[in-house]
N, C-alpha and C. Protein backbone atom coordinates (compact mmCIF):
# COMPACT_ATOMS: atom_id res chain seq x y z
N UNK A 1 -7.71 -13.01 -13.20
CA UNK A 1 -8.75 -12.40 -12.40
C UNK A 1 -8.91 -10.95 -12.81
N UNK A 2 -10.38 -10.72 -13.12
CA UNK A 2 -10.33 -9.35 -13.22
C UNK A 2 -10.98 -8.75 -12.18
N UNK A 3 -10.36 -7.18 -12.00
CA UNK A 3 -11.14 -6.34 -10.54
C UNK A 3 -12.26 -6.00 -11.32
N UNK A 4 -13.16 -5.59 -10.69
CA UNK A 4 -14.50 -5.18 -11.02
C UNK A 4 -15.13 -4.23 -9.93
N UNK A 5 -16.05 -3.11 -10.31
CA UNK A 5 -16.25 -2.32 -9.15
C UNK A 5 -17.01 -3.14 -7.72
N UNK A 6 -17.15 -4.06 -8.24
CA UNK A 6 -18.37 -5.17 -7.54
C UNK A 6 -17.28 -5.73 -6.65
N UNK A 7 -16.19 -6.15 -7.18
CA UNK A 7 -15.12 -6.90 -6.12
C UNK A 7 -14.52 -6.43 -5.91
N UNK A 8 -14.08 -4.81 -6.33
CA UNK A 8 -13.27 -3.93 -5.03
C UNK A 8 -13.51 -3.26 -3.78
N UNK A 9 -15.60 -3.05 -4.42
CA UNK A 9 -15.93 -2.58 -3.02
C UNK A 9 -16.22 -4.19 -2.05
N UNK A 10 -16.22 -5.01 -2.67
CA UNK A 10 -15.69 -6.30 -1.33
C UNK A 10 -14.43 -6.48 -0.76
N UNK A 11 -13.62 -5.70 -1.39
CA UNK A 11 -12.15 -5.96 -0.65
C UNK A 11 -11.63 -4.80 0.44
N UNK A 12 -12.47 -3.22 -0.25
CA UNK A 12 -12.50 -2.63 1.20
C UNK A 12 -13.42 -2.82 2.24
N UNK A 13 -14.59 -3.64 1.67
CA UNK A 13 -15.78 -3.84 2.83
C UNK A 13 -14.48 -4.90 3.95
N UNK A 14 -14.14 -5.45 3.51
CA UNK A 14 -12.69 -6.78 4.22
C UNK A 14 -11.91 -6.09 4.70
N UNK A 15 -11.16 -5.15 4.32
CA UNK A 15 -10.20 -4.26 4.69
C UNK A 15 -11.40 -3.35 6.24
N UNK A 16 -12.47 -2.78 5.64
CA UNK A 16 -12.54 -2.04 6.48
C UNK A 16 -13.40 -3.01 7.94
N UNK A 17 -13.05 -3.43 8.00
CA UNK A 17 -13.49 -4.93 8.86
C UNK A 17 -12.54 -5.37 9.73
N UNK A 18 -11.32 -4.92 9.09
CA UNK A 18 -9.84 -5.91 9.72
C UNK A 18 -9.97 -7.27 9.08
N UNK A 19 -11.01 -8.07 8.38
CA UNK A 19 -10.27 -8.84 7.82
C UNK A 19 -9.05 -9.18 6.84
N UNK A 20 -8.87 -8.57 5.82
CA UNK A 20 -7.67 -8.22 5.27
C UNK A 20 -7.10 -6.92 5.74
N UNK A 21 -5.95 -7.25 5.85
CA UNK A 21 -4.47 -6.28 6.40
C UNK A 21 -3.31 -6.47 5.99
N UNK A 22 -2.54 -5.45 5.69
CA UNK A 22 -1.23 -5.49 5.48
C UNK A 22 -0.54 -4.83 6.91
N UNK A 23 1.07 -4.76 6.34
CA UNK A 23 1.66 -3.35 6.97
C UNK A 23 2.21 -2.77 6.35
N UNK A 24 2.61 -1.78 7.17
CA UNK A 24 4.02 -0.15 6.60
C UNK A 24 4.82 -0.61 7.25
N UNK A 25 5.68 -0.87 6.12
CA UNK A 25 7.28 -1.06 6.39
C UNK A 25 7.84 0.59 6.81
N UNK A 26 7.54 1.36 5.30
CA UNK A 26 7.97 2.60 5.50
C UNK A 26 6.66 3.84 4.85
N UNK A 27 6.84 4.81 5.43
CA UNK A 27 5.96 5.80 5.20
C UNK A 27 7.28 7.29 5.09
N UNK A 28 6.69 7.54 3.66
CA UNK A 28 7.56 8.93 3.09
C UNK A 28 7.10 9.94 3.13
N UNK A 29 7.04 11.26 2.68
CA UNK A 29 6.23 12.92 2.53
C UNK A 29 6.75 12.03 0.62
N UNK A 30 5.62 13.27 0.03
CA UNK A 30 5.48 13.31 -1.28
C UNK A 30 7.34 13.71 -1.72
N UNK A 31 7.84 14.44 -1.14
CA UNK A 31 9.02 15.06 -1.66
C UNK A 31 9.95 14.23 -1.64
N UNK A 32 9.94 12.94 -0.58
CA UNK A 32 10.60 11.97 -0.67
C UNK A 32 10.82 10.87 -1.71
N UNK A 33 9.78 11.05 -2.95
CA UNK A 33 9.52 10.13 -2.95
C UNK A 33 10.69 9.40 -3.62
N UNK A 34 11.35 9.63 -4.48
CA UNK A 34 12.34 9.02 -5.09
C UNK A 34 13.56 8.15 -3.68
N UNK A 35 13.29 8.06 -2.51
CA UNK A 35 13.65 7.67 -1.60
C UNK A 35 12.70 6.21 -1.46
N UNK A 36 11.22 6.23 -1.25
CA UNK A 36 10.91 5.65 -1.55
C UNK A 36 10.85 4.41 -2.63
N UNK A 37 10.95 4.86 -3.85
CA UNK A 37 11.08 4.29 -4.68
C UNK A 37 12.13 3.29 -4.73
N UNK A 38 13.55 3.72 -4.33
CA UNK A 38 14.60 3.14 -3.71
C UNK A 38 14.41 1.97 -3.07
N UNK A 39 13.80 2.36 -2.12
CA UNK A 39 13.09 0.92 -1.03
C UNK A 39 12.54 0.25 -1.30
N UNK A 40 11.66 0.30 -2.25
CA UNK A 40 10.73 -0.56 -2.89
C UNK A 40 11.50 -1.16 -3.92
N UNK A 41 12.62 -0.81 -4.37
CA UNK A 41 13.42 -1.55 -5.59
C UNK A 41 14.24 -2.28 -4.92
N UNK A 42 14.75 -2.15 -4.02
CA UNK A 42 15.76 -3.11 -3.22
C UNK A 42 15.53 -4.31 -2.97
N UNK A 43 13.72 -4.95 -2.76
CA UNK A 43 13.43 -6.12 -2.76
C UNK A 43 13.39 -6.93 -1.34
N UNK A 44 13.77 -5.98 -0.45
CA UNK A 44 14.05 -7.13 0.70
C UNK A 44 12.69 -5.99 1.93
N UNK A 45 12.07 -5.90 1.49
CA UNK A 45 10.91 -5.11 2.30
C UNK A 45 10.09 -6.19 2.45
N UNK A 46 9.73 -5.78 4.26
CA UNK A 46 8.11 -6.49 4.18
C UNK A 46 7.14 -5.71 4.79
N UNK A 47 6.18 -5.61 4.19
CA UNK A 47 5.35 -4.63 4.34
C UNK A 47 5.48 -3.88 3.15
N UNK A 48 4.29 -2.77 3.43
CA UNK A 48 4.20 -1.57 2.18
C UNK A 48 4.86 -0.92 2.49
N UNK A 49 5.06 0.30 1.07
CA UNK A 49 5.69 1.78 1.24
C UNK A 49 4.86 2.60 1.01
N UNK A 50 4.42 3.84 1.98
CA UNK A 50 3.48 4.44 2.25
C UNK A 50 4.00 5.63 1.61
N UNK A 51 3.02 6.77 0.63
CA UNK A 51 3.63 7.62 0.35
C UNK A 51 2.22 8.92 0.87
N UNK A 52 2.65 9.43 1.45
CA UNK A 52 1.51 10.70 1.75
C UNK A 52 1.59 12.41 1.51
N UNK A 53 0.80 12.35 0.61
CA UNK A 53 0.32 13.25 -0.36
C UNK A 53 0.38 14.68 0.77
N UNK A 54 0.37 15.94 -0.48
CA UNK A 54 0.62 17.30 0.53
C UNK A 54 -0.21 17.48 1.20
């Protein structure tokens, strides 16, 4: 499958809808991030890892 600008703005039109959703497992600061990264390598997460910018 390839993305295309045509089928990404359908996946936030979905997203911004509430039809597609995820979650945050965890949410970091930028300075964290190698903490993050950690979590996300460990494998046993469900949900995303959120990283937010300065």
């Amino acid at each position: 499958m390839r993305l295309t600008a045509d089928g990404f703005a359908d996946a936030l039109d979905l997203a911004a809808r509430g039809v597609v959703t995820t979650s945050i497992a965890a949410t970091f600061a930028i300075a964290a991030l190698p903490d993050a990264h950690r979590l996300s390598e460990g494998g046993h997460l469900r949900g995303k890892v959120a990283v937010q910018g300065p």
